[in-house]
Protein backbone atom coordinates (compact mmCIF):
# COMPACT_ATOMS: atom_id res chain seq x y z
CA UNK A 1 -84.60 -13.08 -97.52
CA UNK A 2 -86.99 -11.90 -94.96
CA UNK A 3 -86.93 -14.56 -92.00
CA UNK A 4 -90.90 -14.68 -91.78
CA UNK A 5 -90.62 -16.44 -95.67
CA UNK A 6 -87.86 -18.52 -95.19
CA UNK A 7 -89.29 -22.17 -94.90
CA UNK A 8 -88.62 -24.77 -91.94
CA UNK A 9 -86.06 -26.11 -93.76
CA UNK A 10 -84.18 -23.44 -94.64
CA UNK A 11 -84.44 -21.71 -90.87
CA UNK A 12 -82.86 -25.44 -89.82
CA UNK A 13 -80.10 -25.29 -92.46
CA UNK A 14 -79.08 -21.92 -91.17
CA UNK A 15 -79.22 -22.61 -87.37
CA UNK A 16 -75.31 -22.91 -86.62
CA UNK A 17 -73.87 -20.12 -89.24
CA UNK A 18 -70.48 -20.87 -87.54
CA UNK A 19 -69.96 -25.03 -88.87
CA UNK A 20 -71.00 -26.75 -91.76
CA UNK A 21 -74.51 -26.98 -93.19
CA UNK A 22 -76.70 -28.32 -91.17
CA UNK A 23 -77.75 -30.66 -94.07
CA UNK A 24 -74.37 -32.12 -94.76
CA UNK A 25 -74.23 -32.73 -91.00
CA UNK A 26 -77.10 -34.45 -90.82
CA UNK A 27 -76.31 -36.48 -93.57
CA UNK A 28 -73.27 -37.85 -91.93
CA UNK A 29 -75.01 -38.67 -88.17
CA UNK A 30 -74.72 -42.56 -89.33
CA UNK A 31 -70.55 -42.27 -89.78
CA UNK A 32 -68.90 -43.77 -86.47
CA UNK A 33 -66.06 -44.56 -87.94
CA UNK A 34 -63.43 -42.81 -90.24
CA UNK A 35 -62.77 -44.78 -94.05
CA UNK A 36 -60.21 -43.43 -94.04
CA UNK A 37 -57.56 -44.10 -91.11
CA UNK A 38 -59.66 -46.29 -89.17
CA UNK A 39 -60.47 -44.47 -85.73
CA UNK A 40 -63.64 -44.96 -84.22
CA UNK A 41 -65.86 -43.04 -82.46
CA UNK A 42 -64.65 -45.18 -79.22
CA UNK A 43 -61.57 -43.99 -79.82
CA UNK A 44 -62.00 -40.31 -80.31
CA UNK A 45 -64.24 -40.18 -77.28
CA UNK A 46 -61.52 -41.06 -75.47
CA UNK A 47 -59.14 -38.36 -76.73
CA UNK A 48 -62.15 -35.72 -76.27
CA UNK A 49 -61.96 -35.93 -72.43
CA UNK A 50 -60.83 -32.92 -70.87
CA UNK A 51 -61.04 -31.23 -74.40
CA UNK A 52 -64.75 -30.62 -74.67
CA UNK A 53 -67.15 -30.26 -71.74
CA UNK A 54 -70.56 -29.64 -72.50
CA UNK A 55 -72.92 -27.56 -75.25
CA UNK A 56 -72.38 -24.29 -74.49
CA UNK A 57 -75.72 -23.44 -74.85
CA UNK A 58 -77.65 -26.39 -73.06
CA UNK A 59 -74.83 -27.31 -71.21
CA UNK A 60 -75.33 -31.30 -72.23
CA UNK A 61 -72.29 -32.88 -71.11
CA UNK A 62 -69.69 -34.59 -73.71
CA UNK A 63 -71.46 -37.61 -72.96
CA UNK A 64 -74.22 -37.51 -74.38
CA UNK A 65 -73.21 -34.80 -77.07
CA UNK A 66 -73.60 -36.97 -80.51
CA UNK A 67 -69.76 -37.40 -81.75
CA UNK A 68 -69.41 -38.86 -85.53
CA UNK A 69 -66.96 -38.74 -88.90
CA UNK A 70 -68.00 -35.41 -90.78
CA UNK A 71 -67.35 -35.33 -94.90
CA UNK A 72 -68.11 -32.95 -97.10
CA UNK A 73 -70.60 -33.18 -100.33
CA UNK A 74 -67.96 -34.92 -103.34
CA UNK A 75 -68.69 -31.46 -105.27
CA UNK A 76 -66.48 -30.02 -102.16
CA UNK A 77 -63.94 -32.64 -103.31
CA UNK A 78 -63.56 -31.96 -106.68
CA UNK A 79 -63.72 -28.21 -106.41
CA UNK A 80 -60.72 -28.94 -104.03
CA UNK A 81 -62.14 -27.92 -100.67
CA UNK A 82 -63.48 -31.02 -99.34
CA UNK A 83 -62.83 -31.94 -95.83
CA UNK A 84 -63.25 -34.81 -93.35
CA UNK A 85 -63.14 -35.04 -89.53
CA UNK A 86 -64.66 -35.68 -86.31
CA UNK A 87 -67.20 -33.44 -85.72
CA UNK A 88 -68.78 -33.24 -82.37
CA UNK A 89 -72.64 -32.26 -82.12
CA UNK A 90 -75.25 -31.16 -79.98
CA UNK A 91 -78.91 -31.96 -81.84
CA UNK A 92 -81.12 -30.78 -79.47
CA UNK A 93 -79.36 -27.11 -79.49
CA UNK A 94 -78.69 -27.68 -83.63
CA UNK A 95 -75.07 -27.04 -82.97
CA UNK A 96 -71.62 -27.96 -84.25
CA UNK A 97 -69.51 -27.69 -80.72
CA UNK A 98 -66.32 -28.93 -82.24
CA UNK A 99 -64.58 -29.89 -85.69
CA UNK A 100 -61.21 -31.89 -85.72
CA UNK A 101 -60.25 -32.05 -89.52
CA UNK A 102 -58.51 -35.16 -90.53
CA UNK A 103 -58.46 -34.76 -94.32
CA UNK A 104 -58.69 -32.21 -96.77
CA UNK A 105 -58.34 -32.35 -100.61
């Protein structure tokens, strides 16, 4: 598709080719804690120190670098390549920094 007809919404879904839609990361900003296992956003800020920095393309520090559960659209699930993790995002760059999978189906 030729990038002059693409719509705003489309250029913003493509904006980090390298992580997950930008949609079904959006979608998820909310999740601060996992269903699943029980960790907490708390808690995996903790582990994150020393592990991520900064954006690397802004350079925000981990601090204020928006950190939140991640899970797939259910079609992912039933198709049998769902996933669910801590995903670590910078929303001023539109950038997944980091992924830490936790489940997968």
């Amino acid at each position: 598709m030729d990038e002059k007809k693409k719509t705003e919404e489309e250029k913003e879904i493509d904006i980090d080719e390298e992580g997950f839609p930008w949609g079904d990361i959006v979608s998820c900003r909310k999740n601060k804690k996992s269903p699943e296992i029980g960790e907490t956003e708390t808690d995996i800020r903790k582990w994150l120190v020393g592990k991520i920095k900064e954006c690397p393309k802004c350079k925000k520090p981990l601090e204020e670098l928006e950190v939140f559960y991640f899970k797939s659209p259910e079609e992912t699930w039933s198709g049998l390549c769902g996933t669910a993790g801590w995903i670590v995002v910078c929303f001023d760059c539109k950038k997944q920094i980091d992924y830490f999978e936790k489940v997968i189906s």
